[in-house]
Protein backbone atom coordinates (compact mmCIF):
# COMPACT_ATOMS: atom_id res chain seq x y z
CA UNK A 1 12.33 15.85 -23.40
CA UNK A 2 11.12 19.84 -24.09
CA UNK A 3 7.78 18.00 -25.39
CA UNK A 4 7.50 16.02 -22.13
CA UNK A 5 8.62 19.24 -20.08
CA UNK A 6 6.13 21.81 -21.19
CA UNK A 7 3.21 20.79 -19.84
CA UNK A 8 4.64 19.68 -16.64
CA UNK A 9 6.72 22.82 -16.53
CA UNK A 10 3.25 24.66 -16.40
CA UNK A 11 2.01 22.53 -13.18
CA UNK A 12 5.23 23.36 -11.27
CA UNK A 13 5.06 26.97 -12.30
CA UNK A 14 1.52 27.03 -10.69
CA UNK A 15 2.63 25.39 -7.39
CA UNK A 16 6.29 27.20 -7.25
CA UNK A 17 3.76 30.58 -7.66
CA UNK A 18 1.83 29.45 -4.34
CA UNK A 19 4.92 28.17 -2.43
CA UNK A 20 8.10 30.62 -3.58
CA UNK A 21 10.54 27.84 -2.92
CA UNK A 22 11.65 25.11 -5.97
CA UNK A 23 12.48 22.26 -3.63
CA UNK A 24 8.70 22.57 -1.77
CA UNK A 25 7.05 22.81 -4.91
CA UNK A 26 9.06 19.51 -6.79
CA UNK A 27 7.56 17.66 -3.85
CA UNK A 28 4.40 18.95 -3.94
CA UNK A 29 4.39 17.87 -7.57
CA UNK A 30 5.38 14.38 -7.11
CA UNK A 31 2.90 13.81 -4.74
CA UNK A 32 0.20 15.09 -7.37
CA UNK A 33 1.82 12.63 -10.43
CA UNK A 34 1.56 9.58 -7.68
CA UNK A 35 -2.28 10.93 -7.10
CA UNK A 36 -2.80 11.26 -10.64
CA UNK A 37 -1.27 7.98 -11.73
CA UNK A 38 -3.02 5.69 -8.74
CA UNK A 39 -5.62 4.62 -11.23
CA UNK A 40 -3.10 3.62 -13.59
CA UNK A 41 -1.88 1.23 -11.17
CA UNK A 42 -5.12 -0.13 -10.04
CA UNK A 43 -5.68 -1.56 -13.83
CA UNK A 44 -2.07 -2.44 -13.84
CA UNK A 45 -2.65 -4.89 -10.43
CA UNK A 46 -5.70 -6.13 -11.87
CA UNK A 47 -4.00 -6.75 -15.04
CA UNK A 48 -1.56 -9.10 -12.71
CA UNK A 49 -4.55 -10.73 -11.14
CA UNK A 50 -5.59 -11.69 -14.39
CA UNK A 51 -2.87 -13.08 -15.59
CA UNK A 52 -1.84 -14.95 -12.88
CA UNK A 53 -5.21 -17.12 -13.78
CA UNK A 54 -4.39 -17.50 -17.19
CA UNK A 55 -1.13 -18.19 -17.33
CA UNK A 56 -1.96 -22.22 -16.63
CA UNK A 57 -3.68 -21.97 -19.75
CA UNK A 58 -1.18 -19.89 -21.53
CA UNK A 59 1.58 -22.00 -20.28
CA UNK A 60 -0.79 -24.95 -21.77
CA UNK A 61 -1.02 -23.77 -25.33
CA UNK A 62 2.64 -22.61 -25.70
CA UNK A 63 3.50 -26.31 -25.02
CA UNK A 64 1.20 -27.74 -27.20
CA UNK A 65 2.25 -25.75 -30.31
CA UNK A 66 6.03 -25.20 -29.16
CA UNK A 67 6.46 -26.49 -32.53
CA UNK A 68 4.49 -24.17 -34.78
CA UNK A 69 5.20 -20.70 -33.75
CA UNK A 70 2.47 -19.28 -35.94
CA UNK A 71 -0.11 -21.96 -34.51
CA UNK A 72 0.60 -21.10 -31.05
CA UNK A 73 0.39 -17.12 -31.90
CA UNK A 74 -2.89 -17.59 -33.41
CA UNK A 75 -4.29 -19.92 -30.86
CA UNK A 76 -2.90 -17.31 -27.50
CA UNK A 77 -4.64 -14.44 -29.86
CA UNK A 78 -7.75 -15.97 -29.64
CA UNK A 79 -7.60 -16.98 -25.85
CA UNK A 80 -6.99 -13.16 -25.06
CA UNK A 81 -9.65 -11.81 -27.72
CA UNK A 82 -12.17 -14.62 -25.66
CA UNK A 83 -11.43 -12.85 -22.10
CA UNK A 84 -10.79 -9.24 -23.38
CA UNK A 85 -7.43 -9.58 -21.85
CA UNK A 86 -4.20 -7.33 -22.93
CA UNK A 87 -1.15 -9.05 -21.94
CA UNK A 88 0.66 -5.75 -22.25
CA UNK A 89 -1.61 -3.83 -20.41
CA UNK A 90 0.41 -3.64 -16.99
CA UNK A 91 2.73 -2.15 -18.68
CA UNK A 92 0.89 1.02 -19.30
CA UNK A 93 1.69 2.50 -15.72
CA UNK A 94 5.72 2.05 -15.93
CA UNK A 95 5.89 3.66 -19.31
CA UNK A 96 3.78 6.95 -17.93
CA UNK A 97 6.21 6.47 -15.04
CA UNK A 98 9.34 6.81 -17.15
CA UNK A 99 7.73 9.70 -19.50
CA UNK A 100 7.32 11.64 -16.29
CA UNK A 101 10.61 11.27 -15.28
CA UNK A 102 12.24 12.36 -18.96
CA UNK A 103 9.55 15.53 -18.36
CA UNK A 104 11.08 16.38 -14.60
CA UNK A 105 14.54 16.06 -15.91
CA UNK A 106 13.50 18.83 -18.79
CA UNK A 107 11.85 21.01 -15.63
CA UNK A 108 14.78 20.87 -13.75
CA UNK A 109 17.50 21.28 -16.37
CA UNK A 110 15.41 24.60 -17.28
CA UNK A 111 14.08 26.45 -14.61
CA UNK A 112 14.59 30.14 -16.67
CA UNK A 113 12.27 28.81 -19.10
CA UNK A 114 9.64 26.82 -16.99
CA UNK A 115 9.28 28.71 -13.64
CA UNK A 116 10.55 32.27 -14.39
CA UNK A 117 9.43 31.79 -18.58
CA UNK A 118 11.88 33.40 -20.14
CA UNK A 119 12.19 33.86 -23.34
CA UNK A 120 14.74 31.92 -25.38
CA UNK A 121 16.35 34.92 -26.98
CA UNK A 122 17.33 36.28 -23.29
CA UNK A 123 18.54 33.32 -22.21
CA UNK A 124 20.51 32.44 -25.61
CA UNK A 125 22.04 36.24 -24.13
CA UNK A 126 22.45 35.09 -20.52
CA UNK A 127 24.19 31.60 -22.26
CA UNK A 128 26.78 33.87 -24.11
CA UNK A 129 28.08 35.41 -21.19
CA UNK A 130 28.90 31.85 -19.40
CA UNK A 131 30.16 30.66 -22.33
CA UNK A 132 32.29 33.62 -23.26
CA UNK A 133 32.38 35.83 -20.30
CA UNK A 134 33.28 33.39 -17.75
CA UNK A 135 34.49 30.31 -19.71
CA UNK A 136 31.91 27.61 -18.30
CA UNK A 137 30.43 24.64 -20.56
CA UNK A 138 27.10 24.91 -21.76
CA UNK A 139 26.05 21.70 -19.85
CA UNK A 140 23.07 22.39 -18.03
CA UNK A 141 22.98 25.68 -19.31
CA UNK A 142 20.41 27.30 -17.22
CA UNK A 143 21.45 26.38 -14.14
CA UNK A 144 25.11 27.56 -14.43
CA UNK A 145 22.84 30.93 -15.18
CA UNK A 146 21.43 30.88 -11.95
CA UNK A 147 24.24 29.59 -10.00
CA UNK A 148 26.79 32.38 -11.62
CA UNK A 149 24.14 35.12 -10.33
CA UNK A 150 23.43 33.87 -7.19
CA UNK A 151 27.25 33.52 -6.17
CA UNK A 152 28.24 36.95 -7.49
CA UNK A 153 27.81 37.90 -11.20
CA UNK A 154 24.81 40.12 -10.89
CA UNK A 155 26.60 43.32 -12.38
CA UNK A 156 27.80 41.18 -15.38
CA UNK A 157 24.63 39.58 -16.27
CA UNK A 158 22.36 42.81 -15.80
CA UNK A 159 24.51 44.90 -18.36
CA UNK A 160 23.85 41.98 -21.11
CA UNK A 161 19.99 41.01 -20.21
CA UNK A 162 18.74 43.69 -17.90
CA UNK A 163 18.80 44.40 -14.05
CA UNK A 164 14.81 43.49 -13.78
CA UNK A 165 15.74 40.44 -15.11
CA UNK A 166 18.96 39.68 -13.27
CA UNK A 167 17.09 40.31 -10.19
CA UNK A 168 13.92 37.59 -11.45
CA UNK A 169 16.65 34.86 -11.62
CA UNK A 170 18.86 36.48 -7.81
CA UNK A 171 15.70 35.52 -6.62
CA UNK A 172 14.39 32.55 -7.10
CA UNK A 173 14.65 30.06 -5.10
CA UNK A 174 15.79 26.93 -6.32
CA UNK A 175 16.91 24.93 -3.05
CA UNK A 176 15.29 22.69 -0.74
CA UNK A 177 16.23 23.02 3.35
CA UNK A 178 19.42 25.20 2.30
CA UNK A 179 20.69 22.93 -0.16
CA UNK A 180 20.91 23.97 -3.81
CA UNK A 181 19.49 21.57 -6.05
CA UNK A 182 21.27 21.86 -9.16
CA UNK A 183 24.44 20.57 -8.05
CA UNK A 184 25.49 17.28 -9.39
CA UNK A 185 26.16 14.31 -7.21
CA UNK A 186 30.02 13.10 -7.44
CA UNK A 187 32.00 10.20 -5.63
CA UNK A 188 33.41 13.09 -3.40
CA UNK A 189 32.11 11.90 0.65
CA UNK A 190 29.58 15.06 1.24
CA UNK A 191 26.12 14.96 1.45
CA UNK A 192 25.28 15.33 -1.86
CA UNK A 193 26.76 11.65 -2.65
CA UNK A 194 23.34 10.41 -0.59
CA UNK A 195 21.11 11.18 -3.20
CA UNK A 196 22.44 8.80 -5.15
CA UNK A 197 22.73 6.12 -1.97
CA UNK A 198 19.46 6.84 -0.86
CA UNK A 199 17.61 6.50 -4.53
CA UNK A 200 19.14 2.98 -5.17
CA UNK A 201 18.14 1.73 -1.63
CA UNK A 202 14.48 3.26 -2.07
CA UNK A 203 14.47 1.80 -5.39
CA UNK A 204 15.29 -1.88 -4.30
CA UNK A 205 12.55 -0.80 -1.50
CA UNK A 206 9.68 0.01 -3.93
CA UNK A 207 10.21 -3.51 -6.01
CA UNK A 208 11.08 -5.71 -3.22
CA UNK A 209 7.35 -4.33 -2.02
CA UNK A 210 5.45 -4.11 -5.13
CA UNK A 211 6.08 -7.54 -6.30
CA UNK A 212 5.66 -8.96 -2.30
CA UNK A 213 2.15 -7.20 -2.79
CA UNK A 214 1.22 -7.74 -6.26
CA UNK A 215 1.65 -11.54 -5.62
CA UNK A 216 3.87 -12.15 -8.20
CA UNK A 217 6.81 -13.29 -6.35
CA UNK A 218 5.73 -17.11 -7.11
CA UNK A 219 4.46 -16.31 -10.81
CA UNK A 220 6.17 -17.75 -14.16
CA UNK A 221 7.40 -14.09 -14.70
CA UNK A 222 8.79 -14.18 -10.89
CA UNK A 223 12.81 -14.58 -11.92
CA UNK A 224 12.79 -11.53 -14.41
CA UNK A 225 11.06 -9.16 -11.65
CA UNK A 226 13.23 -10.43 -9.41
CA UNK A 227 16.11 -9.35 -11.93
CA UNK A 228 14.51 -6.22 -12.43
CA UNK A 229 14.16 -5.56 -8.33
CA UNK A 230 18.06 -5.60 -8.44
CA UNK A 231 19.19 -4.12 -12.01
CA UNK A 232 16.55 -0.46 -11.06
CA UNK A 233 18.56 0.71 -8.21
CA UNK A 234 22.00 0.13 -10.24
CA UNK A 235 20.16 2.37 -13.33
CA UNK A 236 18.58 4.71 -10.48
CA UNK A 237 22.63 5.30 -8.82
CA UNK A 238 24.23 5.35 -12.32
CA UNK A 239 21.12 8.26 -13.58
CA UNK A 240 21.42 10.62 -10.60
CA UNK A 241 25.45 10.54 -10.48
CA UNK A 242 24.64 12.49 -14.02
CA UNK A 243 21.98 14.24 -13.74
CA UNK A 244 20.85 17.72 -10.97
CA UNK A 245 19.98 16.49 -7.48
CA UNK A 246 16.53 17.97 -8.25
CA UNK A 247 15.77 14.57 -10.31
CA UNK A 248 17.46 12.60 -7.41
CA UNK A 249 15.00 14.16 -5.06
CA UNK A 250 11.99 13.45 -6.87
CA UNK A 251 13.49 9.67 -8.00
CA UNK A 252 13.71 9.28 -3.87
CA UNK A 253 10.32 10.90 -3.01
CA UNK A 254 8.71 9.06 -5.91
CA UNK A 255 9.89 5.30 -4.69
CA UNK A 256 8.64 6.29 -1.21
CA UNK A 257 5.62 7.13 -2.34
CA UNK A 258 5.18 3.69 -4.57
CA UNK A 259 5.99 1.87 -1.48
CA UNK A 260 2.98 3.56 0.33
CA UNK A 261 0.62 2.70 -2.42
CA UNK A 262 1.69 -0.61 -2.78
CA UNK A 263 0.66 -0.92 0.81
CA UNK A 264 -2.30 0.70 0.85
CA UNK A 265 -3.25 -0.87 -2.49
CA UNK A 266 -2.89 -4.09 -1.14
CA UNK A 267 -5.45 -3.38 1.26
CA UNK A 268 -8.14 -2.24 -0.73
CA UNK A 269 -7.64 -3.77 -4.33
CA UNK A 270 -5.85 -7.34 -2.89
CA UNK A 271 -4.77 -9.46 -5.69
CA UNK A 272 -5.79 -12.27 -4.04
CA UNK A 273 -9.30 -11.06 -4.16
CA UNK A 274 -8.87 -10.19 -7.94
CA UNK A 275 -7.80 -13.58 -8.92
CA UNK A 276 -10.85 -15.32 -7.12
CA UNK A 277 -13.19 -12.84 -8.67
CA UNK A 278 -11.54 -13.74 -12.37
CA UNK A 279 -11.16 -17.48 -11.22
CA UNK A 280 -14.77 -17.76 -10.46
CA UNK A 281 -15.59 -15.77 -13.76
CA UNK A 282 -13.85 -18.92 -15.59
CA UNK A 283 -15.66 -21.09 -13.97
CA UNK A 284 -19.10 -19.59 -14.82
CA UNK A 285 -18.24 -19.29 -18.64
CA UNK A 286 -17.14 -22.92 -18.38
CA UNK A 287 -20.57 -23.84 -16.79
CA UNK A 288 -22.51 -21.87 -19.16
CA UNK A 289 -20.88 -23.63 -22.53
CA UNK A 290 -21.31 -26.81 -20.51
CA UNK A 291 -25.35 -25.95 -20.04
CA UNK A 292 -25.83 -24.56 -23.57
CA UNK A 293 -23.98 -28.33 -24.88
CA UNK A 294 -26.20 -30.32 -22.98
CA UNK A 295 -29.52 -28.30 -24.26
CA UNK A 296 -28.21 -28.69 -28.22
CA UNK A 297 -27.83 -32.83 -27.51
CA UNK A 298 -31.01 -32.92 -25.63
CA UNK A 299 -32.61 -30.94 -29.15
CA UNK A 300 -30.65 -33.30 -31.17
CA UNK A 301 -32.38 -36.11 -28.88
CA UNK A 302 -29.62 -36.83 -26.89
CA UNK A 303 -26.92 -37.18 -29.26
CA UNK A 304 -24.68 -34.39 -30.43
CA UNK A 305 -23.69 -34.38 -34.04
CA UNK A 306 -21.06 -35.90 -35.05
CA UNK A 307 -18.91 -33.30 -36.15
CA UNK A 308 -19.64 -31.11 -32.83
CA UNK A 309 -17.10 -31.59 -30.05
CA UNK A 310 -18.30 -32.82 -26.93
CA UNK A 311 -16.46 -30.33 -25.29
CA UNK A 312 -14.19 -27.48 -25.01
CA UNK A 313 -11.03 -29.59 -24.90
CA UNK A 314 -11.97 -31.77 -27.45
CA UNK A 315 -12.27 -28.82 -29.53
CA UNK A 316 -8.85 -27.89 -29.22
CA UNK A 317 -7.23 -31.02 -29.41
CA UNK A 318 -5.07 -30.59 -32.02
CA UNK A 319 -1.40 -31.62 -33.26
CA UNK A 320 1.03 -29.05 -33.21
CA UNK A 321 0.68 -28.26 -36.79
CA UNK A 322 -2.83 -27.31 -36.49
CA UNK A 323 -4.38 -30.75 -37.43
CA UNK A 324 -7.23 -32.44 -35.83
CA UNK A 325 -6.09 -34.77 -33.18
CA UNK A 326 -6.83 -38.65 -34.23
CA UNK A 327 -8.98 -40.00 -31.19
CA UNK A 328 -7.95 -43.02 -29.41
CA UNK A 329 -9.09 -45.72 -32.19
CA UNK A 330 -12.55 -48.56 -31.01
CA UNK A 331 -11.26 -51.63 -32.85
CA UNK A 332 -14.93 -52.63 -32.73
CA UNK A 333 -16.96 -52.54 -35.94
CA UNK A 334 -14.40 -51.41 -37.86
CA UNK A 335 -12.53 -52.93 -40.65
CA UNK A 336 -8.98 -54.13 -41.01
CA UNK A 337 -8.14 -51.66 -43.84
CA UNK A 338 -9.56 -49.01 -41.23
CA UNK A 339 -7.94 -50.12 -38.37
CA UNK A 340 -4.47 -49.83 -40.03
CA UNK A 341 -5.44 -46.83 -41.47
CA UNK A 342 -5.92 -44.91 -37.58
CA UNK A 343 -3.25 -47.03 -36.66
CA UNK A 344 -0.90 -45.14 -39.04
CA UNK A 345 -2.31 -42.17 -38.69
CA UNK A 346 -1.47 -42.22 -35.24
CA UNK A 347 1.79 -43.10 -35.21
CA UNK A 348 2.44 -40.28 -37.71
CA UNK A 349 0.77 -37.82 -35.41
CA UNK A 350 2.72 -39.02 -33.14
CA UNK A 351 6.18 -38.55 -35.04
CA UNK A 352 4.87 -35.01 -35.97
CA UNK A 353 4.31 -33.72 -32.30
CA UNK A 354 7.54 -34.94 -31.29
CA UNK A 355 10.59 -34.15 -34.30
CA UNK A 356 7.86 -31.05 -35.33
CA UNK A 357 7.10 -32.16 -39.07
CA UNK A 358 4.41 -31.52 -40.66
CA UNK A 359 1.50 -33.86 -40.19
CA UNK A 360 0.64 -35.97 -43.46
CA UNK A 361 -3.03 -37.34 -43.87
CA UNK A 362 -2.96 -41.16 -44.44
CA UNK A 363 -4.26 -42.13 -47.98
CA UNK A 364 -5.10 -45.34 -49.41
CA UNK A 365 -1.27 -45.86 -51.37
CA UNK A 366 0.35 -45.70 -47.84
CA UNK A 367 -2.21 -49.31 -46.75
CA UNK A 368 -1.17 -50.74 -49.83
């Protein structure tokens, strides 16, 4: 988490410098992420759009070649190489989301080193005398620093690292309204234990919305969000019961602040209008392959080859072993050998589709 924390350690040291006060400046700075990520979840509702119109066809070719896993990998590949579509695109913005959160944990845990920038040796020193001095754990390390100075210890920190120092650390200001934020939330009934309460609720809040908005809540994927809607607040209670109410507070602020975008995204980027823009993009395509057939057959004089599908879906009909599809069979001007020949061939197609064998061309022993 130190990689994640440096560079967002520098943004709250900037806005702590303009506002003197921790708690201020960790909201300030989760209003800036949201800001910074909104684009991020523009392209991740468009990404929903999108797929919302081609899962049909999705759903379409995973049926067809349920039987041939390969088949059916190589024929969705190709559908999303077609559209320039990333299935695991709207994924992008949840994964910053979570990297920020491992980066604010680091800031919070480490305030000496982020905000005030000390350096490691001094607080290595300042660690000792917790450790040995007053018999503490080394869990959250920094904080216990801060807490043992503000509540009393100055003299005994100042003769091991300094009274300039000591002072730095007496006063900063690492508390929000009064309350100290690098306390850690237990089952005890103060007001600490609604941190916890109130991420959990504002988590269920932010899903419940997002996937109202998004218009996913009648979507294939539509049972595992809803899963998802109820399984976050459990992992957002369980995570700030263990971690500084700092994190708490900017889990909280940050779900508030999805809810508001998922609002106000809904108004200006609806995914409603996305998915008629895409719908009426598929349509087009299909019109223009549909134009460009019926100027090769009137080149050809009105005929396509023979070995040219007619259309799009005849192109793709296929067994699910990758085989060309055996048409229905004209018993007309055909002979008998040939008409036991697709007759066979069909049935075998047939057998292959449904027990998923392999599909076995019909030669002249098997009409013997």
């Amino acid at each position: 988490m130190g990689i994640l924390g440096w560079p967002l350690g520098w943004i709250m040291w900037a806005i702590y410098s303009l506002v003197k006060n921790y708690g201020v400046a960790l909201i300030l700075f989760t209003v800036l992420v949201k800001v910074a990520t909104f684009p991020l979840s523009i392209k991740q509702q468009k990404s929903t759009a999108r797929m919302s119109v081609f899962q049909p066809k999705i759903n379409e070719i995973q049926k067809k070649y349920a039987n041939n896993k390969q088949k059916q990998q190589e024929e969705l590949a190709k559908f999303y190489q077609e559209h320039h579509f990333n299935p695991m695109s709207g994924c992008l913005p949840l994964l910053v989301t979570f990297l920020v959160l491992f980066g604010v944990i680091d800031v919070v845990y480490k305030p000496l080193t982020h905000i005030l920038h000390l350096d490691s040796e001094t607080i290595a020193l300042a660690s000792d005398v917790v450790t040995n001095t007053l018999g503490q754990s080394v869990r959250q390390i920094e904080l216990q620093i801060i807490s043992a100075i503000q509540s009393g210890q100055f003299d005994t920190f100042a003769s091991v690292i300094g009274t300039e120092t000591t002072q730095q650390i007496a006063d900063f200001n690492y508390s929000l309204f009064g309350l100290y934020l690098g306390q850690t939330p237990t089952l005890a009934f103060n007001v600490l234990l609604l941190v916890p309460i109130l991420s959990g609720l504002t988590s269920f809040l932010s899903g419940y919305v997002s996937m109202k908005m998004s218009g996913t809540a009648q979507s294939q994927g539509a049972g595992m969000m809803k899963g998802m809607i109820y399984m976050m607040p459990l992992m957002s209670i369980w995570i700030t019961f263990s971690v500084p109410i700092g994190v708490g507070l900017y889990w909280i602020l940050s779900n508030i602040l999805a809810v508001l975008q998922s609002i106000l995204m809904n108004k200006l980027y609806s995914p409603a209008k996305y998915k008629a823009e895409y719908e009426a993009a598929l349509e087009a395509e299909k019109e223009r392959k549909r134009l460009e057939r019926e100027k090769r057959r009137k080149a050809s004089g009105g005929k396509l080859k023979e070995e040219e599908p007619e259309n799009e879906e005849e192109d793709k009909e296929e067994t699910s072993d990758g085989k060309r599809k055996v048409l229905p069979i004209d018993e007309e001007g055909i002979s008998e050998k040939e008409r036991n020949r697709r007759r066979l061939a069909e049935a075998r197609r047939r057998d292959a589709e449904k027990y998923g064998e392999e599909y076995i061309e019909v030669s002249d022993n098997d009409l013997k």
